[in-house]
N, C-alpha and C. Protein backbone atom coordinates (compact mmCIF):
# COMPACT_ATOMS: atom_id res chain seq x y z
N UNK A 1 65.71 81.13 92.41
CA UNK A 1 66.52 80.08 91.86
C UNK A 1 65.58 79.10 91.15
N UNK A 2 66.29 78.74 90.05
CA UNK A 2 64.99 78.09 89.27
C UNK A 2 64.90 76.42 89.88
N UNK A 3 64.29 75.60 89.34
CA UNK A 3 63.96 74.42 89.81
C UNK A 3 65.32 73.58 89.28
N UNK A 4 65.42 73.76 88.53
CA UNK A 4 66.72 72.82 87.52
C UNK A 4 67.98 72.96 88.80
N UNK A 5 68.34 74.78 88.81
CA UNK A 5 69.37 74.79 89.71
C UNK A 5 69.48 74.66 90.77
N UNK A 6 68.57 74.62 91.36
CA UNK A 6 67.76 74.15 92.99
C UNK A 6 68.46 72.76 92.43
N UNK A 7 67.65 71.79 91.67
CA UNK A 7 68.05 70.21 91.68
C UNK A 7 69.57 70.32 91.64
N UNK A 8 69.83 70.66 90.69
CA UNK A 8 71.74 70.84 91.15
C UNK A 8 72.49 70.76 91.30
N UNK A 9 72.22 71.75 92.18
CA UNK A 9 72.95 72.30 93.55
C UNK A 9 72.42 71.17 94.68
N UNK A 10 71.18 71.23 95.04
CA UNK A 10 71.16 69.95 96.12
C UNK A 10 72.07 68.80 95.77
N UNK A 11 71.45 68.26 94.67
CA UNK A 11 72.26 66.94 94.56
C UNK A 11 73.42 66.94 94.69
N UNK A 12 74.24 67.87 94.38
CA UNK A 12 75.85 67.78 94.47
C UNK A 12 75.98 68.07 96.04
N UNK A 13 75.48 69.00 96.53
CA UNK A 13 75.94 68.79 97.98
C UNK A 13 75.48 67.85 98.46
N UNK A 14 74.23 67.05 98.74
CA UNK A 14 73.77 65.56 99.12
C UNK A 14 74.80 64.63 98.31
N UNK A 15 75.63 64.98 97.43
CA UNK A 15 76.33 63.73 97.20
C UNK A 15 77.17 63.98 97.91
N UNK A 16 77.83 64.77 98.23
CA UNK A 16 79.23 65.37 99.25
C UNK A 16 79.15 65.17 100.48
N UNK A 17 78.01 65.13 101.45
CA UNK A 17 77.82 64.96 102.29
C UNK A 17 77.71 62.90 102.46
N UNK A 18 76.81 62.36 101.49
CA UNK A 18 76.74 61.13 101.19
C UNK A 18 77.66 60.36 100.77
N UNK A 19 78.26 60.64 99.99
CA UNK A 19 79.65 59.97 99.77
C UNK A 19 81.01 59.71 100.66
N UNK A 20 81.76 58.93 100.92
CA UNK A 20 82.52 58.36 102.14
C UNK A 20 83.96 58.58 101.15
N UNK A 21 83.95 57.99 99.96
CA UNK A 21 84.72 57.87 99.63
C UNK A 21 85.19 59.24 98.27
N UNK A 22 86.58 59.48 97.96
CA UNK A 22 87.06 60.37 96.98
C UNK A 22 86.63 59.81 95.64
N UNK A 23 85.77 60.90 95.01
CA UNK A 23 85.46 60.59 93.73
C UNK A 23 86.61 60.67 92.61
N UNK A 24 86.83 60.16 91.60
CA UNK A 24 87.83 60.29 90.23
C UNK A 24 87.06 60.68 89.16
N UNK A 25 87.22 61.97 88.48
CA UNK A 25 86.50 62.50 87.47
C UNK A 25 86.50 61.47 86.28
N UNK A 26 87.43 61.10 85.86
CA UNK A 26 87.02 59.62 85.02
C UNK A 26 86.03 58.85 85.55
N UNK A 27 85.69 58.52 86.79
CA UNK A 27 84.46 57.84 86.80
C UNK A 27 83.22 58.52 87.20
N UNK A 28 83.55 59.39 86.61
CA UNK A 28 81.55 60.00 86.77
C UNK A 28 80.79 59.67 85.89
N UNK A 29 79.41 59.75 86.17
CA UNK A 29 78.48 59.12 84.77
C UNK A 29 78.12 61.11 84.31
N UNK A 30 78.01 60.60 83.09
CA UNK A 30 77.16 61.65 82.05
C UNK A 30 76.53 62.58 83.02
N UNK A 31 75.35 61.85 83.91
CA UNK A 31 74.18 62.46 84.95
C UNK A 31 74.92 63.38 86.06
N UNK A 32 75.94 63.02 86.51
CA UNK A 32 77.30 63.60 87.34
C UNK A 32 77.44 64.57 86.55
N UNK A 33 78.12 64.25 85.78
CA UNK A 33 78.57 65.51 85.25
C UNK A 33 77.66 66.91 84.69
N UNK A 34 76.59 66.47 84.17
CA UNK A 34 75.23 67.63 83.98
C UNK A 34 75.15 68.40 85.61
N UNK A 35 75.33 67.50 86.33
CA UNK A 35 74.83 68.13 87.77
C UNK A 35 76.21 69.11 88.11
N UNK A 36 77.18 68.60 87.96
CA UNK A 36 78.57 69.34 88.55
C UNK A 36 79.01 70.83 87.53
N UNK A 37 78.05 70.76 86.38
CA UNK A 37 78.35 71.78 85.73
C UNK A 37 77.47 73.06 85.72
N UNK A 38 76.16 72.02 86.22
CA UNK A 38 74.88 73.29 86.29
C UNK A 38 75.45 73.46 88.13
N UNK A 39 75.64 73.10 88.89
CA UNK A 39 76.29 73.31 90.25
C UNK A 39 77.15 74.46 90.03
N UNK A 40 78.24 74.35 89.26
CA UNK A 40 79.39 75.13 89.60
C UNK A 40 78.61 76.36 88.79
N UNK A 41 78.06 76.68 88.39
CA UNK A 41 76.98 77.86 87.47
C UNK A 41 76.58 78.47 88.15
N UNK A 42 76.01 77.50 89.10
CA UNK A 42 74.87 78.30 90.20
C UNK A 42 75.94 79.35 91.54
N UNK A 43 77.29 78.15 91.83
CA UNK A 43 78.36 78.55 92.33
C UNK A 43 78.14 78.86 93.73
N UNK A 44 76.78 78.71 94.55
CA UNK A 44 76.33 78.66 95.76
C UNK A 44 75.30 78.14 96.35
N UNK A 45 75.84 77.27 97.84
CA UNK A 45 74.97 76.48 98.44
C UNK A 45 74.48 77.20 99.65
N UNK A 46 73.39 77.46 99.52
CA UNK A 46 72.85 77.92 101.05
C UNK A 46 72.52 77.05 102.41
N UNK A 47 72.49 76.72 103.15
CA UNK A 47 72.15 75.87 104.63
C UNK A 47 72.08 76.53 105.15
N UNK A 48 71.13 75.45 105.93
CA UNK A 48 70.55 76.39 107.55
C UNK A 48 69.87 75.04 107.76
N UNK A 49 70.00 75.02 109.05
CA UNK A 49 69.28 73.91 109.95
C UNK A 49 69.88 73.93 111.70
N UNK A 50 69.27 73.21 112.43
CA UNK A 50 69.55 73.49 113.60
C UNK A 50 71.41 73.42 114.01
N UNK A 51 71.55 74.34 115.40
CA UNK A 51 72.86 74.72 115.00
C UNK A 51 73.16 72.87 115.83
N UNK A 52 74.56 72.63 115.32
CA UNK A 52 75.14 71.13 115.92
C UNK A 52 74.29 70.22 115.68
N UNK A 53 73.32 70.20 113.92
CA UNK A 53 73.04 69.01 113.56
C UNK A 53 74.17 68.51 113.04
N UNK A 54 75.22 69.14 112.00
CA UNK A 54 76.26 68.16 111.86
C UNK A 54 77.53 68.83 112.00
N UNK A 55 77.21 69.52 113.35
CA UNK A 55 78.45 69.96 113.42
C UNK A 55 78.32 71.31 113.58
N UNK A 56 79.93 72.10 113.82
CA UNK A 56 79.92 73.64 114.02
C UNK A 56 80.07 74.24 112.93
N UNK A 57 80.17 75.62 112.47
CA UNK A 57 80.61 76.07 110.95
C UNK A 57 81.79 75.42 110.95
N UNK A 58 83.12 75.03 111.47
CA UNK A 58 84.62 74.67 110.92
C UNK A 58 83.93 73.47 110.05
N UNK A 59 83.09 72.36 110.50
CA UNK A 59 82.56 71.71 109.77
C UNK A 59 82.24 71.72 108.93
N UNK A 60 81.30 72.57 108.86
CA UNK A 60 80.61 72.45 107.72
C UNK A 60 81.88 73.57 106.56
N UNK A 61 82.59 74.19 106.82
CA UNK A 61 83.61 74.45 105.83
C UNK A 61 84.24 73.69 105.63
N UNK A 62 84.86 72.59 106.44
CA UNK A 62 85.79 71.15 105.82
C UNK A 62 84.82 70.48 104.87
N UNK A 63 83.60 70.59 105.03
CA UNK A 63 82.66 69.68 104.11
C UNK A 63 82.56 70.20 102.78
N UNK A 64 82.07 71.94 103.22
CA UNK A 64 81.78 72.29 101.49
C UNK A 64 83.87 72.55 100.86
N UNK A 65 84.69 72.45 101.47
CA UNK A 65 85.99 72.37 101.10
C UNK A 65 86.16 71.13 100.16
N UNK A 66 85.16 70.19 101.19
CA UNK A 66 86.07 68.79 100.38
C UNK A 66 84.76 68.21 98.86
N UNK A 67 83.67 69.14 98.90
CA UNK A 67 82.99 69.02 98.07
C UNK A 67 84.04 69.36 96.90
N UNK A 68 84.14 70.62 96.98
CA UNK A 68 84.58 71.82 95.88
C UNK A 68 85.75 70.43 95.64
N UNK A 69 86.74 70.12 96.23
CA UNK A 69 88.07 69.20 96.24
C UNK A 69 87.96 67.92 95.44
N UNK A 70 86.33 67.37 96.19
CA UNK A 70 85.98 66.31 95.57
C UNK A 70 85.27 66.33 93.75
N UNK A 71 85.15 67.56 93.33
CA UNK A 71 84.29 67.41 92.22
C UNK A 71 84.72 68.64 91.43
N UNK A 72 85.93 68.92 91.80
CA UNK A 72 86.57 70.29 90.97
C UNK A 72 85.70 71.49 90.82
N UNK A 73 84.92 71.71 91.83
CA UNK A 73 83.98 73.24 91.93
C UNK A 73 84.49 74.13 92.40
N UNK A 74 84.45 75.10 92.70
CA UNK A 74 84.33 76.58 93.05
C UNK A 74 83.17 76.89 94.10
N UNK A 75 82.29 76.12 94.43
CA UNK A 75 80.96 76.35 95.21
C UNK A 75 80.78 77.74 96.36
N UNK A 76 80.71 78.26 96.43
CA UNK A 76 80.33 78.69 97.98
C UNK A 76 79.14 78.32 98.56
N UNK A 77 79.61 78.37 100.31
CA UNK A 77 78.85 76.94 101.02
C UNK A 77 78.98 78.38 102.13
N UNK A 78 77.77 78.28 102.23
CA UNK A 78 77.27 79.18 103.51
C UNK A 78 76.50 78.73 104.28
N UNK A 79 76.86 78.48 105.73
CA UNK A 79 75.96 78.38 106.50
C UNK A 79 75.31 79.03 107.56
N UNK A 80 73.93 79.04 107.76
CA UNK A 80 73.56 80.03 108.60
C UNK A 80 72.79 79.18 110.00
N UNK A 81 72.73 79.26 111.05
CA UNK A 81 72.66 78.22 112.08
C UNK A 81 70.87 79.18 112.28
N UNK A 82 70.23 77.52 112.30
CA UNK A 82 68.81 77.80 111.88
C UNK A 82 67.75 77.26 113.17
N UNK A 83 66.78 76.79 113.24
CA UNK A 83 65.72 76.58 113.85
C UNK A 83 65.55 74.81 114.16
N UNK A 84 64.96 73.69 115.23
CA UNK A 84 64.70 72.76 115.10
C UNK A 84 64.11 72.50 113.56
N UNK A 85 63.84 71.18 113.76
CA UNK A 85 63.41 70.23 112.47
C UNK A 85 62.28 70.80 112.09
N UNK A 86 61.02 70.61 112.90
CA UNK A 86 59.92 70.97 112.53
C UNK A 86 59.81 72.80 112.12
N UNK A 87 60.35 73.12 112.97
CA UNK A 87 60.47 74.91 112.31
C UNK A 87 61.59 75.26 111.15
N UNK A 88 61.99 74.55 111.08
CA UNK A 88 62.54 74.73 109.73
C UNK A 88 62.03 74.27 108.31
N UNK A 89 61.27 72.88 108.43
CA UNK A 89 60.32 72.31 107.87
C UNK A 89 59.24 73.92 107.43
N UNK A 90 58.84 74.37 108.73
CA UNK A 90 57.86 74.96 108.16
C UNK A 90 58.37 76.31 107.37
N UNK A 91 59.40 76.91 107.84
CA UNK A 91 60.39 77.89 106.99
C UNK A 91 60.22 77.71 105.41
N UNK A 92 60.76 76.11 105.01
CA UNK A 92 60.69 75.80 104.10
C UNK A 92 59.77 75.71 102.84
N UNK A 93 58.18 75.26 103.77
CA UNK A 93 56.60 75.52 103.43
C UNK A 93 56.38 76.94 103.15
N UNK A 94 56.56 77.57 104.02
CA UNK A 94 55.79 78.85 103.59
C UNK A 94 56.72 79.80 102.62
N UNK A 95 58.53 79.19 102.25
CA UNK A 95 58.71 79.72 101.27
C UNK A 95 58.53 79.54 99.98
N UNK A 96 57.99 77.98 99.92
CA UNK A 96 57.12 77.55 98.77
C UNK A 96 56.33 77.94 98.52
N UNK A 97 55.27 78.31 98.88
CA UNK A 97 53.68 78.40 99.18
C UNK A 97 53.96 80.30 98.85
N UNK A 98 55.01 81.12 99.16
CA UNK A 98 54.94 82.73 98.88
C UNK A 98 55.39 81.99 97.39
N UNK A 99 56.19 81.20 97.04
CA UNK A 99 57.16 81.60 95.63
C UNK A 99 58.12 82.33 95.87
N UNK A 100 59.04 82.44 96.91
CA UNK A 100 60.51 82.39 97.33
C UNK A 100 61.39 81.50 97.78
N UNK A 101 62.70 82.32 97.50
CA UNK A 101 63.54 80.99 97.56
C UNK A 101 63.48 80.40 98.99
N UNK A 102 63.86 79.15 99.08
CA UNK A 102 63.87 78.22 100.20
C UNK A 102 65.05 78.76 101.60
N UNK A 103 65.06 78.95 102.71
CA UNK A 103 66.16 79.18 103.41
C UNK A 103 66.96 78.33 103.42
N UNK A 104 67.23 77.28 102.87
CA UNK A 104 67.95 75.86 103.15
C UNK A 104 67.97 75.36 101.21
N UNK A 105 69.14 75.00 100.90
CA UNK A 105 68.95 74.21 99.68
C UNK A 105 69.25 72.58 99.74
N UNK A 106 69.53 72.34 101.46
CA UNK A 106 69.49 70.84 102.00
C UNK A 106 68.36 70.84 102.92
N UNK A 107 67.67 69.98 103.04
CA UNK A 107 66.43 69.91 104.40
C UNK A 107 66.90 68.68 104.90
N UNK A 108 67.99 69.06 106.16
CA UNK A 108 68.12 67.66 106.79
C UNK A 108 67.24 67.38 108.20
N UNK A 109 66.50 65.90 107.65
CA UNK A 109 65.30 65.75 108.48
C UNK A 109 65.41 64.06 109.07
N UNK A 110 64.45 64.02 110.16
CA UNK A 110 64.05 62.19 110.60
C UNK A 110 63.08 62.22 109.41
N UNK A 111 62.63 60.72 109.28
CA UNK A 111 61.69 60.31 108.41
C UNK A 111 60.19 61.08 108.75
N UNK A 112 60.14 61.03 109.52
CA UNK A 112 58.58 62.06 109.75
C UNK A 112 59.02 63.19 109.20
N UNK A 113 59.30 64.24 109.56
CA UNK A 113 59.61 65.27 108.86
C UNK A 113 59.92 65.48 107.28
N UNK A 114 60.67 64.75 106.92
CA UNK A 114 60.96 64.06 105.33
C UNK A 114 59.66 63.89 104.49
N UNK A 115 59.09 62.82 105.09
CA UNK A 115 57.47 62.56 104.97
C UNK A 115 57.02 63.60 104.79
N UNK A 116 56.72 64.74 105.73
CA UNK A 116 56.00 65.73 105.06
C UNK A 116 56.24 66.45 104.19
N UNK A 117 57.85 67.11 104.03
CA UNK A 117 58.30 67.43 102.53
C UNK A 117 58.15 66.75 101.61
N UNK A 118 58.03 65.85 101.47
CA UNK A 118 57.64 64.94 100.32
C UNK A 118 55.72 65.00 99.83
N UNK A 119 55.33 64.84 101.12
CA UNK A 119 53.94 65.28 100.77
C UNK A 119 53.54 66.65 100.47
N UNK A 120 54.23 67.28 100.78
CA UNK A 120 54.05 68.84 100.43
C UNK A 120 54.67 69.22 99.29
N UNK A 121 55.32 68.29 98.44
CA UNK A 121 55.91 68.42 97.45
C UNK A 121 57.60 69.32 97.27
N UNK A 122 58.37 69.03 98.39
CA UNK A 122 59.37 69.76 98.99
C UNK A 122 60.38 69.70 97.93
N UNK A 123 60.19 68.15 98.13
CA UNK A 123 61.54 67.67 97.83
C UNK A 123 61.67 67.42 96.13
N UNK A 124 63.06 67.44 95.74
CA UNK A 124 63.15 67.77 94.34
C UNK A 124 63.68 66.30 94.20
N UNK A 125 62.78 65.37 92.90
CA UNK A 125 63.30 64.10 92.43
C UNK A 125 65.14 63.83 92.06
N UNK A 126 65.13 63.33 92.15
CA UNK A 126 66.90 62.81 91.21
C UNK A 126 67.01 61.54 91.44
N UNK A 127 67.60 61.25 89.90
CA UNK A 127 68.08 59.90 89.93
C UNK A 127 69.45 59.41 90.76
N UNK A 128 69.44 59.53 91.72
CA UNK A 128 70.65 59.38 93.11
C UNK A 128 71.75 58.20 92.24
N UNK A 129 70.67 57.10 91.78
CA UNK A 129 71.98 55.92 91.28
C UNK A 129 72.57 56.52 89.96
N UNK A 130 72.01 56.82 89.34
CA UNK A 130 72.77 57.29 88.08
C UNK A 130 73.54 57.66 88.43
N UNK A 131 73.50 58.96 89.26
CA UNK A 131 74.97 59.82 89.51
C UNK A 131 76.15 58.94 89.98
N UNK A 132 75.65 58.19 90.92
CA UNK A 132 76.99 57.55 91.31
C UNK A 132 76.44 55.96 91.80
N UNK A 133 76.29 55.21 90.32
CA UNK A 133 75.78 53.48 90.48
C UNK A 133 76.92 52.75 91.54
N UNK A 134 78.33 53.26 91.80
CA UNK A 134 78.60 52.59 92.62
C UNK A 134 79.32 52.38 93.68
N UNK A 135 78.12 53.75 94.63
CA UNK A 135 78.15 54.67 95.78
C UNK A 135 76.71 54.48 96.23
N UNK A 136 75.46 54.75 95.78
CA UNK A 136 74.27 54.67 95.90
C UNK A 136 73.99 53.97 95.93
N UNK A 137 73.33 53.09 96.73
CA UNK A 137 72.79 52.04 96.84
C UNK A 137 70.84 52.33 96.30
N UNK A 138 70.17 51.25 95.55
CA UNK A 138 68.80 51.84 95.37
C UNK A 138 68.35 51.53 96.73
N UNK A 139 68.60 50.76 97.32
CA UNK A 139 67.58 50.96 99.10
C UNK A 139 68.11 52.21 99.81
N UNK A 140 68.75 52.84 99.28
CA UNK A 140 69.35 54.27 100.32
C UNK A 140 68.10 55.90 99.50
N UNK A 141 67.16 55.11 98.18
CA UNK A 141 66.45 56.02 98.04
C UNK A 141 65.14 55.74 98.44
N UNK A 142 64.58 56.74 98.23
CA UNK A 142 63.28 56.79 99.06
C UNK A 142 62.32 57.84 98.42
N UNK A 143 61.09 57.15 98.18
CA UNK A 143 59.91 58.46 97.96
C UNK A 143 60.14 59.05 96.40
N UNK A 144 59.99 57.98 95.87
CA UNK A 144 60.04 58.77 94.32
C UNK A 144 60.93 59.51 94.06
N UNK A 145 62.43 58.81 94.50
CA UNK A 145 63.70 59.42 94.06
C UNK A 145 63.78 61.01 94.94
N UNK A 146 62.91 61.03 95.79
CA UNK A 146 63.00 62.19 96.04
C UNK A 146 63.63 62.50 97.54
N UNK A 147 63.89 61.59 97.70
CA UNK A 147 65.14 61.60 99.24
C UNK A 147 66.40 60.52 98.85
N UNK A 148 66.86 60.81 99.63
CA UNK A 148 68.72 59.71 99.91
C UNK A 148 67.95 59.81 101.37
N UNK A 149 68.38 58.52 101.70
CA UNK A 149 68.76 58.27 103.41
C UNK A 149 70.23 58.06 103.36
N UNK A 150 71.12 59.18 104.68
CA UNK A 150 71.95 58.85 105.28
C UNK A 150 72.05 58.30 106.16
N UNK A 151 73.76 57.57 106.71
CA UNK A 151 73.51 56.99 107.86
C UNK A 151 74.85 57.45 108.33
């Protein structure tokens, strides 16, 4: 998966997951919309992370449901129930480091862990406020655009 569609695809599911409220396609910016079109292209999200970080699969299908709902996609949202933080972290490393794809196209992490994707060059930049100036807060980014903090 190339880097562009890697960016994406993350971002649209980090906005789906990040966002509280129902988006209105009239108010997306330009940057939204580049992302929701190279997204629905790519047409699949992969996950994996420890099992009951946010939940069981019914979850995580109401989530990638209300993505697709929220942003008029088609996505498929697969999840595969994965390893703690730190072993998944490293999953992630050494599929960088071969030049294969990532097992995860979300890395949900604590700030230590984050930290090191970021130093290892994990994580893929985006302008988080553009997409949605008024949903994003700029203190909710972090690390050279290259994380969102949830809460």
């Amino acid at each position: 998966m190339s880097a562009a569609k890697t960016s994406a695809i993350v971002a649209l599911g980090a906005l789906a997951i990040a966002a509280a409220m129902p988006a209105r396609a009239a108010d997306w910016t330009p940057a939204l919309q580049q992302v929701i079109a190279a997204a629905q292209k790519e047409g699949k999200l992969e996950l994996q992370w420890g099992a009951g970080m946010l939940g069981d699969n019914d979850v995580l299908k109401q989530m990638g449901a209300g993505m697709n709902a929220m942003f008029g996609t088609n996505i498929a949202v697969r999840f595969t129930p994965g390893p703690s933080e730190p072993e998944e972290l490293n999953k992630v490393m050494i599929a960088a480091a071969a030049n294969t794809p990532s097992p995860t196209d979300i890395l949900i992490s604590t700030n230590q862990y984050a930290g090191e994707a970021v130093e290892q060059k994990l994580s893929v930049p985006v302008d988080w406020v553009a997409l949605m100036p008024d949903r994003i807060q700029p203190q909710s980014v972090e690390a050279d655009k290259s994380v969102i903090r949830t809460f």
